[in-house]
ModelCIF file with pLDDT and N, C-alpha, C, O atoms, coordinates in Angstrom:
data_MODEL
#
_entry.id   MODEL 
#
_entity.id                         1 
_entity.type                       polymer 
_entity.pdbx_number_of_molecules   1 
#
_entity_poly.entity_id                      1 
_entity_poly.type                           'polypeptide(L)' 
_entity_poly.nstd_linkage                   no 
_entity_poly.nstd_monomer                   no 
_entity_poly.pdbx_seq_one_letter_code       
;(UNK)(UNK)(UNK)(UNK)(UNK)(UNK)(UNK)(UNK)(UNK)(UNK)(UNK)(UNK)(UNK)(UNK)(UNK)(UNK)
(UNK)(UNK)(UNK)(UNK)(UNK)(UNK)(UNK)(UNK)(UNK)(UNK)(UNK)(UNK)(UNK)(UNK)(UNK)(UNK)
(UNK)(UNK)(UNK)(UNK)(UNK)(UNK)(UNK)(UNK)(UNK)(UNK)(UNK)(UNK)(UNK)
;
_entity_poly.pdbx_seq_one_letter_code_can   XXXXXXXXXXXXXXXXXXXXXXXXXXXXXXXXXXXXXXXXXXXXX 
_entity_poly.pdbx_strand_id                 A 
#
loop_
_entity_poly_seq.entity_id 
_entity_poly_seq.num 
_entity_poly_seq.mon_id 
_entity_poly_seq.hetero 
1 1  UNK n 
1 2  UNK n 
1 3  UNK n 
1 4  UNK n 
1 5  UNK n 
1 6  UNK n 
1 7  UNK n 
1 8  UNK n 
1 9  UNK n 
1 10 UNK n 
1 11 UNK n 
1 12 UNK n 
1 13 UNK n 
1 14 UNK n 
1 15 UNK n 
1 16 UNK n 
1 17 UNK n 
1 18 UNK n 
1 19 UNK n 
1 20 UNK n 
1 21 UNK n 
1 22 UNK n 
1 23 UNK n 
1 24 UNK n 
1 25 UNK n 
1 26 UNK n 
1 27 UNK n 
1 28 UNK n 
1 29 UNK n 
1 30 UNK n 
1 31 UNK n 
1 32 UNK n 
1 33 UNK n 
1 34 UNK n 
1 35 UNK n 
1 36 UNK n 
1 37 UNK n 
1 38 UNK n 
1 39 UNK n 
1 40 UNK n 
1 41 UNK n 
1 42 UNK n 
1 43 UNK n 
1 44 UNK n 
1 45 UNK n 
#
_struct_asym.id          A 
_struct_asym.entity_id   1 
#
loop_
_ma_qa_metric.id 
_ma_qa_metric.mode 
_ma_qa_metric.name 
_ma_qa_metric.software_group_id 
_ma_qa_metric.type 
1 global pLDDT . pLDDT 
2 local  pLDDT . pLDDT 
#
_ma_qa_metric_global.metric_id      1 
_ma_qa_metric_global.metric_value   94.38 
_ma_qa_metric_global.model_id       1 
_ma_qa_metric_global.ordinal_id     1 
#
loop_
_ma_qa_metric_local.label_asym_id 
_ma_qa_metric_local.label_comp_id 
_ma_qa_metric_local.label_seq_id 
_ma_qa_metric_local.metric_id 
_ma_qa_metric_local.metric_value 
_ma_qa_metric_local.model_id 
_ma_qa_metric_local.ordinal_id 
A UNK 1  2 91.00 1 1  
A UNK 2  2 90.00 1 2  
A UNK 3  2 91.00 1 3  
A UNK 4  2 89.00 1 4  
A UNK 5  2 92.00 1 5  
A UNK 6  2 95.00 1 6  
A UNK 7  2 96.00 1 7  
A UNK 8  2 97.00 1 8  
A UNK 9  2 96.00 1 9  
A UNK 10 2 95.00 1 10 
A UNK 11 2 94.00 1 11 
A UNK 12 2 91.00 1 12 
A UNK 13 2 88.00 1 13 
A UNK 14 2 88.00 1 14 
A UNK 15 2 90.00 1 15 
A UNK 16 2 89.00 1 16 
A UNK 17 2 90.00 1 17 
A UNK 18 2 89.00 1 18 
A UNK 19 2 92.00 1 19 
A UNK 20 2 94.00 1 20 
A UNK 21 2 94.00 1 21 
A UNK 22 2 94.00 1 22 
A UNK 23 2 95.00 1 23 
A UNK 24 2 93.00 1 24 
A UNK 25 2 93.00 1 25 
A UNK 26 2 93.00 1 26 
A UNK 27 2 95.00 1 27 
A UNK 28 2 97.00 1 28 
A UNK 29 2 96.00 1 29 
A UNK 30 2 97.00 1 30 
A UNK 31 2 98.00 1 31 
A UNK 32 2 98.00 1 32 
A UNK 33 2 98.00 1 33 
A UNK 34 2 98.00 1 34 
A UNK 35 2 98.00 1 35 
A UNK 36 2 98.00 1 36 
A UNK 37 2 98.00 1 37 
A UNK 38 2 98.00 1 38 
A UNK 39 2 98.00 1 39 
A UNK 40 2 98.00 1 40 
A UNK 41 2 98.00 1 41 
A UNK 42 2 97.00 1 42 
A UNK 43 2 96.00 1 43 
A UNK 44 2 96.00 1 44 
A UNK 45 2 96.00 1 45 
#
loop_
_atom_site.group_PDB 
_atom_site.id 
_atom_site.type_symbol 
_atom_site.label_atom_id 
_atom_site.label_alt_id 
_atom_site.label_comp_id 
_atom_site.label_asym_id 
_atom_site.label_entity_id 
_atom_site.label_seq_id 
_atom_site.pdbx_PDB_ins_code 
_atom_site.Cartn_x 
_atom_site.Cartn_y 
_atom_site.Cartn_z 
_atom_site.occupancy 
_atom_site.B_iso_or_equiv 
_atom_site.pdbx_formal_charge 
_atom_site.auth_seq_id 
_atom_site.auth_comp_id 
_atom_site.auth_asym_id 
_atom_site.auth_atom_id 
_atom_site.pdbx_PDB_model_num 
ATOM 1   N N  . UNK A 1 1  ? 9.494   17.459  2.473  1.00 91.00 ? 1  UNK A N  1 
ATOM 2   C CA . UNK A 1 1  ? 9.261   16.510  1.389  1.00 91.00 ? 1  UNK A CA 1 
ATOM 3   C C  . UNK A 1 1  ? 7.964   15.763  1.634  1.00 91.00 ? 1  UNK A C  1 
ATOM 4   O O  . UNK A 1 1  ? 7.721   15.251  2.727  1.00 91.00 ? 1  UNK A O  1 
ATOM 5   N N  . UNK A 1 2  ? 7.107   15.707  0.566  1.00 90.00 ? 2  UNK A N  1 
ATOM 6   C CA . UNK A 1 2  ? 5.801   15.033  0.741  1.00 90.00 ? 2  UNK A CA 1 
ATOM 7   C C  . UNK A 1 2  ? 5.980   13.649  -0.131 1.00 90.00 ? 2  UNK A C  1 
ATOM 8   O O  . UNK A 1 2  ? 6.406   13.660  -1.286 1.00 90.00 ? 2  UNK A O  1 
ATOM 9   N N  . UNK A 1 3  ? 5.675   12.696  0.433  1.00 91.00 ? 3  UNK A N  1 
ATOM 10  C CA . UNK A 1 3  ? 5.434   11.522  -1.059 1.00 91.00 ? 3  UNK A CA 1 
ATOM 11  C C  . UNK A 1 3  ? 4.146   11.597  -1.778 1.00 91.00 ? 3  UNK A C  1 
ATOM 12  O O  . UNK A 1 3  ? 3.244   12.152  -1.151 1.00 91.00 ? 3  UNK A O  1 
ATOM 13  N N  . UNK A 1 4  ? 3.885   11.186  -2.886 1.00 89.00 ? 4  UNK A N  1 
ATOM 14  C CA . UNK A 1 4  ? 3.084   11.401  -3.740 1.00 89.00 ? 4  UNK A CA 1 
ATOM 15  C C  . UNK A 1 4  ? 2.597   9.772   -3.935 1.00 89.00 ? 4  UNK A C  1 
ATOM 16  O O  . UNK A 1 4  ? 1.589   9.475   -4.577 1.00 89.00 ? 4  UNK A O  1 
ATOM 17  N N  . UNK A 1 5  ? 3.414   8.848   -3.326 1.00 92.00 ? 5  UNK A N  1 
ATOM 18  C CA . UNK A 1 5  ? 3.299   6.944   -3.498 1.00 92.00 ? 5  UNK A CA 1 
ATOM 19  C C  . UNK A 1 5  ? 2.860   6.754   -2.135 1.00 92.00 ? 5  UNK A C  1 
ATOM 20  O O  . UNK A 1 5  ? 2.792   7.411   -1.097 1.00 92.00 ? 5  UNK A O  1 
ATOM 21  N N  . UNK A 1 6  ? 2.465   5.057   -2.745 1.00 95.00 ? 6  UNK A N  1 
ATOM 22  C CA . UNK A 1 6  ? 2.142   4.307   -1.091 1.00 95.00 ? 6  UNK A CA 1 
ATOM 23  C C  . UNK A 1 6  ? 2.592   2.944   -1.844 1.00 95.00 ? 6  UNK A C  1 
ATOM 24  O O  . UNK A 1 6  ? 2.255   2.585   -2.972 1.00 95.00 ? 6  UNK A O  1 
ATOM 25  N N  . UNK A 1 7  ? 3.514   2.220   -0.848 1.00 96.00 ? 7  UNK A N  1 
ATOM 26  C CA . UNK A 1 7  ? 4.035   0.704   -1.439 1.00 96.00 ? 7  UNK A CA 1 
ATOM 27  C C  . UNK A 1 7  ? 2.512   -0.285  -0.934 1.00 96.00 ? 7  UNK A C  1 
ATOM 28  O O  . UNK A 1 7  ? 1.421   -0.254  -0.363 1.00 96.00 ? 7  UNK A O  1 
ATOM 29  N N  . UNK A 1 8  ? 3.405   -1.025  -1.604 1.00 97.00 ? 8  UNK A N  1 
ATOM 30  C CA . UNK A 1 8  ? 1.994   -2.514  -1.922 1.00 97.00 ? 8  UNK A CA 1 
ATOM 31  C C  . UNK A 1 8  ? 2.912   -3.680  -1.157 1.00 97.00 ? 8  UNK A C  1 
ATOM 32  O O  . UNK A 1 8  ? 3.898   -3.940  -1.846 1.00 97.00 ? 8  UNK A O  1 
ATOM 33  N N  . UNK A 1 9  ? 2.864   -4.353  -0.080 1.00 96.00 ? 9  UNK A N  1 
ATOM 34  C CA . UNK A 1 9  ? 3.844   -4.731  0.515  1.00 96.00 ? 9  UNK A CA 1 
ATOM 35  C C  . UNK A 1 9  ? 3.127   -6.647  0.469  1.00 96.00 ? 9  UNK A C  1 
ATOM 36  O O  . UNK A 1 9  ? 2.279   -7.092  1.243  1.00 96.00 ? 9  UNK A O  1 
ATOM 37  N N  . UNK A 1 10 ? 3.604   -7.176  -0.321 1.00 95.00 ? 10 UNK A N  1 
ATOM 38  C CA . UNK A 1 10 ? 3.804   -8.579  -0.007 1.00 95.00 ? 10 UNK A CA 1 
ATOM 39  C C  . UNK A 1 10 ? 3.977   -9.248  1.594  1.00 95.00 ? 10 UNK A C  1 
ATOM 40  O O  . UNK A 1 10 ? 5.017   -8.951  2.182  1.00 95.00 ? 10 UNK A O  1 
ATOM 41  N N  . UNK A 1 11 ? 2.992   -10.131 2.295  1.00 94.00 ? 11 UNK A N  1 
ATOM 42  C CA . UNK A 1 11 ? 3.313   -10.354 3.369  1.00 94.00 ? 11 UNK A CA 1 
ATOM 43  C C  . UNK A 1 11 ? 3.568   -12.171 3.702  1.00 94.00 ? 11 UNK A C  1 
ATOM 44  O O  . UNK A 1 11 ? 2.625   -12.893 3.381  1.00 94.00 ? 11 UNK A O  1 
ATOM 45  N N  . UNK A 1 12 ? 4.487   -12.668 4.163  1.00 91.00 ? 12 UNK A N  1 
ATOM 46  C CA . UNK A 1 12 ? 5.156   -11.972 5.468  1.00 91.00 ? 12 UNK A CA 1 
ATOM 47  C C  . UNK A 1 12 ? 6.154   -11.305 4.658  1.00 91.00 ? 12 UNK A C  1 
ATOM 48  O O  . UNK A 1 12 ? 6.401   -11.612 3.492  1.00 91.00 ? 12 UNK A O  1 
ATOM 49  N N  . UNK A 1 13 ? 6.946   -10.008 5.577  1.00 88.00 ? 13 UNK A N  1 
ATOM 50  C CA . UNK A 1 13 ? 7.600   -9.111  5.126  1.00 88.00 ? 13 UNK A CA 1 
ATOM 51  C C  . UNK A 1 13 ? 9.206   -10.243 5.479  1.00 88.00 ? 13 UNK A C  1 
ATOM 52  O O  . UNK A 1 13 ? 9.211   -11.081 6.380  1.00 88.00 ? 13 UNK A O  1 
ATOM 53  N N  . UNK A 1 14 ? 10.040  -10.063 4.835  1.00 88.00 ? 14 UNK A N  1 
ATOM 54  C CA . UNK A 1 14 ? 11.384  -11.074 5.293  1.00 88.00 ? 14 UNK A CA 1 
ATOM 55  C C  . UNK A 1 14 ? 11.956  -9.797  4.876  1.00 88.00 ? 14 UNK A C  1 
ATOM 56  O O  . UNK A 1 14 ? 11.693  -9.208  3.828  1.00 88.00 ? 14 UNK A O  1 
ATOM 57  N N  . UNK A 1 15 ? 12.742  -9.432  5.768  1.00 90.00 ? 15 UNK A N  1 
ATOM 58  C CA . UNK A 1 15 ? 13.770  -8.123  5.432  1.00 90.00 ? 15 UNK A CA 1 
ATOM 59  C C  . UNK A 1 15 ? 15.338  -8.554  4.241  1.00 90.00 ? 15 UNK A C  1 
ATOM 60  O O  . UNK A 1 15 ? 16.188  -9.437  4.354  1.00 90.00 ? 15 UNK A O  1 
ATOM 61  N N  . UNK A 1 16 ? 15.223  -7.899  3.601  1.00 89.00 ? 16 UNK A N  1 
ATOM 62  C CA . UNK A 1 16 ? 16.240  -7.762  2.505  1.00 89.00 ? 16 UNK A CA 1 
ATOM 63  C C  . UNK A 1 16 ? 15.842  -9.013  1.306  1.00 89.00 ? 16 UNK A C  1 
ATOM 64  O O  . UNK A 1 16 ? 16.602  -9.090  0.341  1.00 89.00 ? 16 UNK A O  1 
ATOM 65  N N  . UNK A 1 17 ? 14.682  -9.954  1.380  1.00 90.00 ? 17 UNK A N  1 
ATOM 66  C CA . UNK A 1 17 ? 14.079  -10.671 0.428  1.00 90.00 ? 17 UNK A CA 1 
ATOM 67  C C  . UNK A 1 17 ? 12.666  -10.217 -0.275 1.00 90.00 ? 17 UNK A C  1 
ATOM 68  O O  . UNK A 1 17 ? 12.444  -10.425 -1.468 1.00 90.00 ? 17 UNK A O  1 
ATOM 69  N N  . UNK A 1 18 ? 11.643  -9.504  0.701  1.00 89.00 ? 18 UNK A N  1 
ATOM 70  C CA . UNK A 1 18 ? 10.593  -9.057  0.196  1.00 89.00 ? 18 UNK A CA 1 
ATOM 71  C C  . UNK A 1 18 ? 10.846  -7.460  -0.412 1.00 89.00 ? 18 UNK A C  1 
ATOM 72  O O  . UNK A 1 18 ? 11.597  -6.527  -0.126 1.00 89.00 ? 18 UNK A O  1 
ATOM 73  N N  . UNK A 1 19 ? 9.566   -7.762  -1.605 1.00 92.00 ? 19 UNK A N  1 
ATOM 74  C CA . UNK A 1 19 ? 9.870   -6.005  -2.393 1.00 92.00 ? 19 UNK A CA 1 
ATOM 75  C C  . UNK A 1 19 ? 8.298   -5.732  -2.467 1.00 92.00 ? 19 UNK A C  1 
ATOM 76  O O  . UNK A 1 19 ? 7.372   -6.405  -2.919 1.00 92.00 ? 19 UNK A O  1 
ATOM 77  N N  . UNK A 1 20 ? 8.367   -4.290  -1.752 1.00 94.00 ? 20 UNK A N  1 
ATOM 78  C CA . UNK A 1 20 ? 7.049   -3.602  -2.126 1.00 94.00 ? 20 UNK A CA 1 
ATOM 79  C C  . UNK A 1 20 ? 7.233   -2.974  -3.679 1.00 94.00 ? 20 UNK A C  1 
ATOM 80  O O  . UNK A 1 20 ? 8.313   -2.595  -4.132 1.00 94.00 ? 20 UNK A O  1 
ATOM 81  N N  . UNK A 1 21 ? 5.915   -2.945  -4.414 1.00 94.00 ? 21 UNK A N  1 
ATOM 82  C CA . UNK A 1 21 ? 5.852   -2.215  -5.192 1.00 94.00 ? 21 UNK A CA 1 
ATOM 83  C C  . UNK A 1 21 ? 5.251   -0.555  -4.790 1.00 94.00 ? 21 UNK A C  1 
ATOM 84  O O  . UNK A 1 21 ? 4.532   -0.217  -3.849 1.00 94.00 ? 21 UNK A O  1 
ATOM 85  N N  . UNK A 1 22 ? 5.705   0.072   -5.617 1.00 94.00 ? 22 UNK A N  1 
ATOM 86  C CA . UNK A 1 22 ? 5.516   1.394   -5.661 1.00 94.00 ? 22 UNK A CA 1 
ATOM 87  C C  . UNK A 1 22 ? 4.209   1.683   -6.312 1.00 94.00 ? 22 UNK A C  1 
ATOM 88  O O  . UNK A 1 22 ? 3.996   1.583   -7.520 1.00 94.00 ? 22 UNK A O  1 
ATOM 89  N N  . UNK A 1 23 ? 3.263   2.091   -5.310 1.00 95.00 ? 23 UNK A N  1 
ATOM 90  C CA . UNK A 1 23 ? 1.806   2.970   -6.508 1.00 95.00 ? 23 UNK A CA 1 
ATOM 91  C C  . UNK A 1 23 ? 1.736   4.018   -5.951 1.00 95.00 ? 23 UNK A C  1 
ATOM 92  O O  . UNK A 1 23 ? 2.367   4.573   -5.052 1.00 95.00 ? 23 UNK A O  1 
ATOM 93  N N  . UNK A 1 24 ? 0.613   4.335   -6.781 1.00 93.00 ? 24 UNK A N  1 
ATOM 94  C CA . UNK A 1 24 ? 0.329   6.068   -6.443 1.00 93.00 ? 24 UNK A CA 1 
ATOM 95  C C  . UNK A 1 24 ? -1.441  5.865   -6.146 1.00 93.00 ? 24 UNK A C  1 
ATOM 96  O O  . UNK A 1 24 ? -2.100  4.931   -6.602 1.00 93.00 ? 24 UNK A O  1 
ATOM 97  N N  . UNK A 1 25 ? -1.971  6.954   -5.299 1.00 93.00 ? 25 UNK A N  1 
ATOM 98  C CA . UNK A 1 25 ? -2.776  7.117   -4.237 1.00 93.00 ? 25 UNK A CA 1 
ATOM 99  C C  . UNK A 1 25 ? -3.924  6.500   -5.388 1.00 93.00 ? 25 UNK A C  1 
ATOM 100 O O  . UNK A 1 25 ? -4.564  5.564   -4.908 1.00 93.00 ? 25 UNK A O  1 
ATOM 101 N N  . UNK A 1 26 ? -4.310  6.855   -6.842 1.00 93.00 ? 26 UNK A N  1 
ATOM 102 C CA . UNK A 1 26 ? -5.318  6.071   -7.048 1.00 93.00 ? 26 UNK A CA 1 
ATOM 103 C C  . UNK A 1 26 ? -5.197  4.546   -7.827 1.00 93.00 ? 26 UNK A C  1 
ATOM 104 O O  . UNK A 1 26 ? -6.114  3.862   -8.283 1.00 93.00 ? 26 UNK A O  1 
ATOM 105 N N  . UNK A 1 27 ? -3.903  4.303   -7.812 1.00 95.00 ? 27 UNK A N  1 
ATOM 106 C CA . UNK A 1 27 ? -3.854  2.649   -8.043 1.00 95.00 ? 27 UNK A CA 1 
ATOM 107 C C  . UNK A 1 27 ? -4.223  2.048   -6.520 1.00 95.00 ? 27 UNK A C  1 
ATOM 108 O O  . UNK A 1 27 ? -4.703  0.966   -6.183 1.00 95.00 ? 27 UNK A O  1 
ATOM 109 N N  . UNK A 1 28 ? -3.887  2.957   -5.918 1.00 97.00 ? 28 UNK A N  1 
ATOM 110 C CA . UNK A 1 28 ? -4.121  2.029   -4.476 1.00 97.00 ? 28 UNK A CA 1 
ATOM 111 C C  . UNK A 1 28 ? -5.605  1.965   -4.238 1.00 97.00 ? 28 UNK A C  1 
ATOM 112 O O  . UNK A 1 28 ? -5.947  0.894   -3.737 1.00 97.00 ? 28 UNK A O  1 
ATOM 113 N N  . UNK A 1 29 ? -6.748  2.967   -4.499 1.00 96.00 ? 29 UNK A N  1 
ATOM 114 C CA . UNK A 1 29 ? -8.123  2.704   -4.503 1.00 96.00 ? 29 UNK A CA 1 
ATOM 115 C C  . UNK A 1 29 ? -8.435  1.913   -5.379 1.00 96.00 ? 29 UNK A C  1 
ATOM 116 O O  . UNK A 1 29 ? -9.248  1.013   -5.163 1.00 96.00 ? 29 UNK A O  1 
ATOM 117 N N  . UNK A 1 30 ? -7.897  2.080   -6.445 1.00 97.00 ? 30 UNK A N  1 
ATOM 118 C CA . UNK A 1 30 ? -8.210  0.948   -8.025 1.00 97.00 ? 30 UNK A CA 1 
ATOM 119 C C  . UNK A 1 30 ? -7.936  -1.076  -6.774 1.00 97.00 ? 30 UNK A C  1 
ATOM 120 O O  . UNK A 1 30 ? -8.704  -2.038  -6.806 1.00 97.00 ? 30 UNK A O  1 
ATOM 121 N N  . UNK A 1 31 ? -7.255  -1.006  -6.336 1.00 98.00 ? 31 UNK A N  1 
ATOM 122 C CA . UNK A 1 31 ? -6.968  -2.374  -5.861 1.00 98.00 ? 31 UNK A CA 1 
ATOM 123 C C  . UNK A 1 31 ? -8.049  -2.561  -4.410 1.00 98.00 ? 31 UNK A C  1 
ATOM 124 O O  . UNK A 1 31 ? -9.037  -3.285  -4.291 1.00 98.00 ? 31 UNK A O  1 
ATOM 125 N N  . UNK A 1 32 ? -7.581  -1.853  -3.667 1.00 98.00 ? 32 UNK A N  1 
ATOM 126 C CA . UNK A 1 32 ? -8.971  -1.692  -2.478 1.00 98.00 ? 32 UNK A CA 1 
ATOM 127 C C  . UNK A 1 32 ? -10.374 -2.351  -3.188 1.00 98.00 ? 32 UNK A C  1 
ATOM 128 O O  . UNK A 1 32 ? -10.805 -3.486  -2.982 1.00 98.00 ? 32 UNK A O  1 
ATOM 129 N N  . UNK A 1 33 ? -10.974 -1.294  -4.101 1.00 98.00 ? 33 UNK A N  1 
ATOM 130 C CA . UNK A 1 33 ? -12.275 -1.788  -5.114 1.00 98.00 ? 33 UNK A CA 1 
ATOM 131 C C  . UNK A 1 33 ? -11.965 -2.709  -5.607 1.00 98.00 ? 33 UNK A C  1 
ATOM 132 O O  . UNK A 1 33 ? -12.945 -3.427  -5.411 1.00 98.00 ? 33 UNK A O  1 
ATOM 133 N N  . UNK A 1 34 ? -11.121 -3.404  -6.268 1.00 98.00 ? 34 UNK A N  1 
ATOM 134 C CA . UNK A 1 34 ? -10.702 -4.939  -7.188 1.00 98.00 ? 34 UNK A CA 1 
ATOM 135 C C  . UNK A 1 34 ? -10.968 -5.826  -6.032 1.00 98.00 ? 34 UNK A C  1 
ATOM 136 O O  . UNK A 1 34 ? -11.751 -6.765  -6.175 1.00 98.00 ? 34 UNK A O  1 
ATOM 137 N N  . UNK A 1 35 ? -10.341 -5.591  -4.812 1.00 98.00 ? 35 UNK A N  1 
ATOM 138 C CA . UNK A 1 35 ? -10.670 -6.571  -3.977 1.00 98.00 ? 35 UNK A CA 1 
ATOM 139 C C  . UNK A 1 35 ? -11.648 -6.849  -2.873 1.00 98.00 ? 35 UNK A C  1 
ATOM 140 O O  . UNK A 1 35 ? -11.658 -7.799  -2.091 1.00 98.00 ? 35 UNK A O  1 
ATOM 141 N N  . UNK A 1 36 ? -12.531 -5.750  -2.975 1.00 98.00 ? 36 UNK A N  1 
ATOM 142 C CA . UNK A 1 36 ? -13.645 -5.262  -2.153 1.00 98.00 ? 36 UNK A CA 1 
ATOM 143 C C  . UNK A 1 36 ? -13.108 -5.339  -0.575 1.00 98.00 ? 36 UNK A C  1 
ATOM 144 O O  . UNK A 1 36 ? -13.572 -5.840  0.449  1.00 98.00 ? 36 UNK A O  1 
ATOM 145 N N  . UNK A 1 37 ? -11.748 -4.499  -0.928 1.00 98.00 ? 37 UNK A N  1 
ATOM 146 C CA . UNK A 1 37 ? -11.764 -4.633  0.880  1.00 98.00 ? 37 UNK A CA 1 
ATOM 147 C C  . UNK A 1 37 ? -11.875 -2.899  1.352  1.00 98.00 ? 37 UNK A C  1 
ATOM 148 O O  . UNK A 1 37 ? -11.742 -1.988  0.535  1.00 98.00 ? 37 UNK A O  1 
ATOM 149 N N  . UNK A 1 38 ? -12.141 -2.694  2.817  1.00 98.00 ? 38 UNK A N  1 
ATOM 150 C CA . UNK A 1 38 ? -12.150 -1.728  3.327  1.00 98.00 ? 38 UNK A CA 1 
ATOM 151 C C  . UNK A 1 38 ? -10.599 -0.637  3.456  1.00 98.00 ? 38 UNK A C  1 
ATOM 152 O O  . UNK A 1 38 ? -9.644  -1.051  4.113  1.00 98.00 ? 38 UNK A O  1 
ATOM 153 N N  . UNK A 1 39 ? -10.566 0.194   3.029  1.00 98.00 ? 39 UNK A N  1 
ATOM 154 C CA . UNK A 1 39 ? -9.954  0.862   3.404  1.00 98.00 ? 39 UNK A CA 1 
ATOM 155 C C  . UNK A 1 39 ? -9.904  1.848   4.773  1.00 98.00 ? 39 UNK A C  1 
ATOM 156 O O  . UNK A 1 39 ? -10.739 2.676   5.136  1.00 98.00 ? 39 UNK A O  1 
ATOM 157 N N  . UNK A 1 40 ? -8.454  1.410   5.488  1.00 98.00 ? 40 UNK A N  1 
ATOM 158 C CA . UNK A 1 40 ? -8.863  2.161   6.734  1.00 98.00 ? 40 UNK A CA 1 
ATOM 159 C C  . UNK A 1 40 ? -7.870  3.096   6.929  1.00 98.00 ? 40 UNK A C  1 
ATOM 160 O O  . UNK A 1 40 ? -6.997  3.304   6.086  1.00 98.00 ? 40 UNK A O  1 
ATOM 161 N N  . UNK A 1 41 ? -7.964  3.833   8.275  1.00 98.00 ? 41 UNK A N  1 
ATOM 162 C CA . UNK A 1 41 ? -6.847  4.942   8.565  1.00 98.00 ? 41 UNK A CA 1 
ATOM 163 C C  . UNK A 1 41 ? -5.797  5.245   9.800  1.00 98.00 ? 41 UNK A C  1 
ATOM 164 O O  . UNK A 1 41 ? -6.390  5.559   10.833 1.00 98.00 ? 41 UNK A O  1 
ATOM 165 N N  . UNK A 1 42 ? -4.835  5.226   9.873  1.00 97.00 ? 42 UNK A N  1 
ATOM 166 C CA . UNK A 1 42 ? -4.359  5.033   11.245 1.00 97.00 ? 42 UNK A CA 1 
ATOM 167 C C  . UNK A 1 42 ? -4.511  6.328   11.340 1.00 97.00 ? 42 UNK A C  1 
ATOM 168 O O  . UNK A 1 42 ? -4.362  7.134   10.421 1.00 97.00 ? 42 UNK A O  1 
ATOM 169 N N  . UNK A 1 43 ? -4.871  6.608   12.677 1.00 96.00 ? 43 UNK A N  1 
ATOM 170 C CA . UNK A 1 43 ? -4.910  7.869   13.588 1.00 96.00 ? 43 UNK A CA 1 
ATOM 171 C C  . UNK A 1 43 ? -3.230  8.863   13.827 1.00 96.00 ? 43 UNK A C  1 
ATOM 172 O O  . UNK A 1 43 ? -2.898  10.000  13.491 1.00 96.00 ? 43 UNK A O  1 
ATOM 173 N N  . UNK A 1 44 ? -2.457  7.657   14.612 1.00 96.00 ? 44 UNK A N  1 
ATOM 174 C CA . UNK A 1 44 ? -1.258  7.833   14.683 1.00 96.00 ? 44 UNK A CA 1 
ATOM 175 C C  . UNK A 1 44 ? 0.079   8.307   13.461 1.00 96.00 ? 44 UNK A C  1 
ATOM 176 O O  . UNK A 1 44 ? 0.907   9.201   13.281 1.00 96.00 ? 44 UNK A O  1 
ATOM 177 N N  . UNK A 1 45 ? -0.458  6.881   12.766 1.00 96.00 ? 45 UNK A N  1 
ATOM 178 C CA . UNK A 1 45 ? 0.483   7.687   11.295 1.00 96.00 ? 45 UNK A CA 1 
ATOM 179 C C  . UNK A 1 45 ? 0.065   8.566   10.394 1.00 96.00 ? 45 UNK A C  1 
ATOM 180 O O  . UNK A 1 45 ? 0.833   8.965   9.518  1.00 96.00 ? 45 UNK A O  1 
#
């Protein structure tokens, strides 16, 4: 199974109170550019 999403995670995370939203790979560049931040990559994950 591949995912096709990446959540948008509100921080601090409080388990069973915080909700990520669900996007897909180019809403997530659309927001990166809105907010002029860097996008980076973990090696590991």
């Amino acid at each position: 199974g591949i995912p096709n999403y990446g959540y948008d995670w509100p921080l601090p995370f409080e388990k069973g109170v915080t909700k990520a939203k669900t996007i897909g790979t180019v809403e997530a560049v659309q927001i990166a550019i809105a907010h002029g931040v860097e996008i980076l990559y973990d090696e590991t994950a």
